[in-house]
C-alpha atoms as a PDB file:
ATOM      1  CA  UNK A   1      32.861  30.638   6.773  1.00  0.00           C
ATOM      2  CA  UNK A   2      31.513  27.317   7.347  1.00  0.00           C
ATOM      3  CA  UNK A   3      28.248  26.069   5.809  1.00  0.00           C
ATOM      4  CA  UNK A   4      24.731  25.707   8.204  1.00  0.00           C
ATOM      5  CA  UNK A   5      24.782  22.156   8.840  1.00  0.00           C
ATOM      6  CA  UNK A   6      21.185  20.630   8.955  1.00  0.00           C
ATOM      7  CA  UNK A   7      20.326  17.366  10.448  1.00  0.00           C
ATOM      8  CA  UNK A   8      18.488  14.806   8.295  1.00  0.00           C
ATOM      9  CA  UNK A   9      17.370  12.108  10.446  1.00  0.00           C
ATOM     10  CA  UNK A  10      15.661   9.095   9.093  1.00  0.00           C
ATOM     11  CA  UNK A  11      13.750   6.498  10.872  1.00  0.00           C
ATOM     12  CA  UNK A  12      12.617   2.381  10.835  1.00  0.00           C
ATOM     13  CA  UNK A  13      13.563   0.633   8.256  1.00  0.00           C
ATOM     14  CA  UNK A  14      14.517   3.418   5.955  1.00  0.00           C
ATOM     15  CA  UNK A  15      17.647   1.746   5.559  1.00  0.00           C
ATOM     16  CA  UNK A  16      15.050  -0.879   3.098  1.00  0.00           C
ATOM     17  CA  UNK A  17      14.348   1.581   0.939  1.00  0.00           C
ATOM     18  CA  UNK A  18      14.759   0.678  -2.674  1.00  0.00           C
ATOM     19  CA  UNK A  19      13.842  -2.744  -1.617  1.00  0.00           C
ATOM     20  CA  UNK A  20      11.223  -2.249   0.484  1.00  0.00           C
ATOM     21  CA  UNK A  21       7.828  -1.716  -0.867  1.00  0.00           C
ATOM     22  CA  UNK A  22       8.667  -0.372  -3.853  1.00  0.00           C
ATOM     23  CA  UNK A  23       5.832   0.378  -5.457  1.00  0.00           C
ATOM     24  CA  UNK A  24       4.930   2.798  -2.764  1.00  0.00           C
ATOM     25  CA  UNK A  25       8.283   3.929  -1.862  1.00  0.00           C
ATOM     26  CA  UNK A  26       9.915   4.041  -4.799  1.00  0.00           C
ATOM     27  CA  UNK A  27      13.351   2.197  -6.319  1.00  0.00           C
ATOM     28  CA  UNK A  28      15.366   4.612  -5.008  1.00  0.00           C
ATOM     29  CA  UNK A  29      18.012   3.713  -1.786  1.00  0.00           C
ATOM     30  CA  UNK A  30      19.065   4.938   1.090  1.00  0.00           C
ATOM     31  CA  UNK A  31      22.262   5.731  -0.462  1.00  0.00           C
ATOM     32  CA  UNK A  32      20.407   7.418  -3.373  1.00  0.00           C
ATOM     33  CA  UNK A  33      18.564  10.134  -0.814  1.00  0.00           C
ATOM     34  CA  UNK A  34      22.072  10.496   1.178  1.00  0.00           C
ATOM     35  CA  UNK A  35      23.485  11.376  -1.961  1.00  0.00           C
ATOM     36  CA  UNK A  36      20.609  13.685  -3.525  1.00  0.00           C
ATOM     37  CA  UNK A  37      20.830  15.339  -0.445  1.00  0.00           C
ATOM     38  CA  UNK A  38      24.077  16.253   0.012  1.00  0.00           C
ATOM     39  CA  UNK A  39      24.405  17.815  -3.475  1.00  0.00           C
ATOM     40  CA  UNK A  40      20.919  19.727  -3.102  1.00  0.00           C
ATOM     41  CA  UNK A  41      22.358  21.196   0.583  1.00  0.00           C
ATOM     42  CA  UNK A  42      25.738  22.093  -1.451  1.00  0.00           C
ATOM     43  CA  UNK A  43      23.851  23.743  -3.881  1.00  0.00           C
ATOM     44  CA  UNK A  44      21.802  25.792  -1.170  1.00  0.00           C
ATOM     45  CA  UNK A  45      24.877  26.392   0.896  1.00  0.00           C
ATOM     46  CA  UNK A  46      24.438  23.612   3.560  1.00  0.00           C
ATOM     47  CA  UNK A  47      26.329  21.351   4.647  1.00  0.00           C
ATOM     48  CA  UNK A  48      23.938  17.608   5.087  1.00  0.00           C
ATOM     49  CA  UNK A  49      24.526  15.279   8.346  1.00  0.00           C
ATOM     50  CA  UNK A  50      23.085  12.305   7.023  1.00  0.00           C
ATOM     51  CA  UNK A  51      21.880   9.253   9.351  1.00  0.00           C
ATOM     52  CA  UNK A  52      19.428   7.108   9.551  1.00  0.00           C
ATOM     53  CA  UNK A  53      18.224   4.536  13.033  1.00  0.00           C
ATOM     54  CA  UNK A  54      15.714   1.674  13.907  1.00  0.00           C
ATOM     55  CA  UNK A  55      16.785   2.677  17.265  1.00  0.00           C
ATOM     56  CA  UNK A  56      13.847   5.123  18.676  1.00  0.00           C
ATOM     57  CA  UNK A  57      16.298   6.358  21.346  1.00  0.00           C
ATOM     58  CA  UNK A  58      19.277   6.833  18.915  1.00  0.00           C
ATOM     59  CA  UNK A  59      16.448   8.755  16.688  1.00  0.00           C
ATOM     60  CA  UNK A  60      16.154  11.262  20.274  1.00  0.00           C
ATOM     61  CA  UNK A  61      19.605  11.511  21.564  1.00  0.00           C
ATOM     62  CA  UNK A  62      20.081  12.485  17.763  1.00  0.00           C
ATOM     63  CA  UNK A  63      17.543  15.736  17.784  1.00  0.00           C
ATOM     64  CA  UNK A  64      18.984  16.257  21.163  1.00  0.00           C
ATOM     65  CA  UNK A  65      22.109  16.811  19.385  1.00  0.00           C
ATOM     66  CA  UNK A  66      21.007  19.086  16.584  1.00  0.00           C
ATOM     67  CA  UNK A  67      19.542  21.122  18.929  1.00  0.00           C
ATOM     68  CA  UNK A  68      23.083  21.482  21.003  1.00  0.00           C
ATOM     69  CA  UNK A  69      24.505  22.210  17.653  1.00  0.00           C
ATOM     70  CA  UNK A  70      22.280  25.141  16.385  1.00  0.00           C
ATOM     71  CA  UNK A  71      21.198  23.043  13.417  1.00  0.00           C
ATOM     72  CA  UNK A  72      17.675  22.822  11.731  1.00  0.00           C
ATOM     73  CA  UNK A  73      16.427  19.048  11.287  1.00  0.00           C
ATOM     74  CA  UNK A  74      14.767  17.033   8.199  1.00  0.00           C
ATOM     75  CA  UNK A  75      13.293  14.261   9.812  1.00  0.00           C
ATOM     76  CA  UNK A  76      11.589  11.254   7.874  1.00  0.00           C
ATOM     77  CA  UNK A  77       9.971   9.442  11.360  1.00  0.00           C
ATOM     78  CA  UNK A  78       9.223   6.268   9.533  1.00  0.00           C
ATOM     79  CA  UNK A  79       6.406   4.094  11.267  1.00  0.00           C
ATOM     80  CA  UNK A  80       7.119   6.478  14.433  1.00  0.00           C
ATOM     81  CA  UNK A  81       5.229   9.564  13.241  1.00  0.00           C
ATOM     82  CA  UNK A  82       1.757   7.885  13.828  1.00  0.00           C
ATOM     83  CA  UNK A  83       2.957   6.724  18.235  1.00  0.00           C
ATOM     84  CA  UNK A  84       5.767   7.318  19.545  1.00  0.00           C
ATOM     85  CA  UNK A  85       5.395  10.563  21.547  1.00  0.00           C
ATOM     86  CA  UNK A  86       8.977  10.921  23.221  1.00  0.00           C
ATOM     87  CA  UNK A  87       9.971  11.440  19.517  1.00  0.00           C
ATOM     88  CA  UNK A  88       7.173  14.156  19.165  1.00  0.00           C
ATOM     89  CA  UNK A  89       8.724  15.426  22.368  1.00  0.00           C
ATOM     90  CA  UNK A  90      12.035  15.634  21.358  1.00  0.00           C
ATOM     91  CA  UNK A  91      10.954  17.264  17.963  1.00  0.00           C
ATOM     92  CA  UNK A  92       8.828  19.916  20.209  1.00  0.00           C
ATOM     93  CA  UNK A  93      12.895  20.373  21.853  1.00  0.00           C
ATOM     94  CA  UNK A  94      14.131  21.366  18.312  1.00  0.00           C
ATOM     95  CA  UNK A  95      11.581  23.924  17.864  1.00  0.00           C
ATOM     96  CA  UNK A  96      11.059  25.594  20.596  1.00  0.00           C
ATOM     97  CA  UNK A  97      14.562  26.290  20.661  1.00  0.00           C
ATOM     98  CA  UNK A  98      14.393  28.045  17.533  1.00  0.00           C
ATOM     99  CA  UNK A  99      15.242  25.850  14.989  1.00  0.00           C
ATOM    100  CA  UNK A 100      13.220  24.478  12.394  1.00  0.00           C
ATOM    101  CA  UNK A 101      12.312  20.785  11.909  1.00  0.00           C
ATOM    102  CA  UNK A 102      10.666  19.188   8.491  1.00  0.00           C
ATOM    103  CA  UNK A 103       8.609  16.225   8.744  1.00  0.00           C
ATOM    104  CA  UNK A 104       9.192  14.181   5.581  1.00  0.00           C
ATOM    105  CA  UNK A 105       7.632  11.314   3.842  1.00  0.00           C
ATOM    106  CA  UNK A 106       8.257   9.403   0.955  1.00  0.00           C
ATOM    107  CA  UNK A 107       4.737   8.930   0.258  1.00  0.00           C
ATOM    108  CA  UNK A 108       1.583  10.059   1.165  1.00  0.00           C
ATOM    109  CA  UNK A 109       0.637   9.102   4.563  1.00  0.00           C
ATOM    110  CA  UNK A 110      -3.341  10.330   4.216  1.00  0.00           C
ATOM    111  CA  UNK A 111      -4.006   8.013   0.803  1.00  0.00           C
ATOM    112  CA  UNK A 112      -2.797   5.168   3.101  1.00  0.00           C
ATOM    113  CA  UNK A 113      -3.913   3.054   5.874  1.00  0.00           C
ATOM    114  CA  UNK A 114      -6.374   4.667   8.639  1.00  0.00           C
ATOM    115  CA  UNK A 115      -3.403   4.509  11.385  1.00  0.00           C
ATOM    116  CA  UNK A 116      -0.742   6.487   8.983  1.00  0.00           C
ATOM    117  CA  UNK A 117      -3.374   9.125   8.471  1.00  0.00           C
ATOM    118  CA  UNK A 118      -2.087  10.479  12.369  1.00  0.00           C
ATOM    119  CA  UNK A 119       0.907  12.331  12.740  1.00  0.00           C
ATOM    120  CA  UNK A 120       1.834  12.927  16.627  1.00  0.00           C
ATOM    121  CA  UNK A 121       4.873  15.062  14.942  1.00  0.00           C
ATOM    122  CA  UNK A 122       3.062  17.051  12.837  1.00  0.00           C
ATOM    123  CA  UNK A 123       1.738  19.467  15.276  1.00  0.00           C
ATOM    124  CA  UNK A 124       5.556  20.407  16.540  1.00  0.00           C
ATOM    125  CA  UNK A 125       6.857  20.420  13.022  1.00  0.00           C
ATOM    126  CA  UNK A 126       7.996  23.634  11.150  1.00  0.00           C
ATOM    127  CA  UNK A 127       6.145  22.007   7.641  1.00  0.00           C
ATOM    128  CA  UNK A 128       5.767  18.940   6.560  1.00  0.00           C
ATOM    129  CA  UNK A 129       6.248  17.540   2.806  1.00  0.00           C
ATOM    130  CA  UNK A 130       5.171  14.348   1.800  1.00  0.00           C
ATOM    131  CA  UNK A 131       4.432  12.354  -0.987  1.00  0.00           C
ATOM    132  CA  UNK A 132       7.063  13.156  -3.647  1.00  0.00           C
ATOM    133  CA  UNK A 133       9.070  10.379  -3.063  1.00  0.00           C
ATOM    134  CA  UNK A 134      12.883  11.301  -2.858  1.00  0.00           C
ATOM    135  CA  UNK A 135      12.414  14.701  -3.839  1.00  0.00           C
ATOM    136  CA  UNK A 136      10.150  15.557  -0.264  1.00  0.00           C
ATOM    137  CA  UNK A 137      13.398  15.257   1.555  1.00  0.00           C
ATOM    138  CA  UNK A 138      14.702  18.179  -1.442  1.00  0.00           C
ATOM    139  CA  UNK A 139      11.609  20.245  -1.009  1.00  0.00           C
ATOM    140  CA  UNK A 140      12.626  20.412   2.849  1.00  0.00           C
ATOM    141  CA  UNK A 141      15.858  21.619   2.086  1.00  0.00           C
ATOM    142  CA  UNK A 142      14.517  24.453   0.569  1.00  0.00           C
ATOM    143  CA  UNK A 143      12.004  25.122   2.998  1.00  0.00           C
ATOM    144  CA  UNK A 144      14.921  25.616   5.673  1.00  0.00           C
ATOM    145  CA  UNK A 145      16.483  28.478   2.818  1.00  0.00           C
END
């Protein structure tokens, strides 16, 4: 029997971790999450598709996808949780077709700046975790099992 595969979709400039902002984001790459992820989802008996975009429209064609798969979704939006509402859309896709879709962040998006205190995905979303740096996109895995 094949594993569940879940979708975990990350957004702009995600692919900076490590160097980006560390001190609120953490040392950790890109690579580092990939790979903490895929050994969590072996452990809990998925199987981790693992990409990350800039591209807003890549981000929807790829939740578009999930839900023609069957497969849940761990989605870190990056900068477009707090406007970009055709994302919220296509999140709204994934779960009212019976799937489940974590929001992740890295950090904490209310001890921020005013605008990151909004989430337009929030309201469509399964759960969200935030604020445990690497480990919210573990905690979301675990929320799907």
């Amino acid at each position: 029997m094949t594993a569940p595969t879940v979708f975990v979709l990350s957004g702009p400039n995600l692919n900076r971790l490590g160097t980006r902002q560390p001190e609120i984001y953490g040392s950790d790459t890109l690579a580092d999450v990939h790979e903490a992820v895929g050994r969590e989802a072996e452990r809990l008996g998925l199987t981790a598709d693992c990409r990350q975009t800039n591209s807003e429209g890549e981000l929807i064609d790829w939740l578009h996808e999930a839900v023609d798969a069957g497969a849940d979704v761990v989605l870190n939006p990056g900068a477009f949780t707090h406007y970009s509402y055709a994302v919220r859309d296509a999140c709204a896709i994934v779960t009212t077709s019976g799937r489940s879709l974590v929001e992740v962040h890295l950090s904490n998006p209310a001890a921020r700046e005013e605008f990151r205190h909004t989430s337009v995905v929030s309201g469509v979303a399964t759960g969200t975790v935030a604020g445990f740096g690497l480990q919210s996109y573990l905690l979301a895995l675990r929320a799907l099992v």
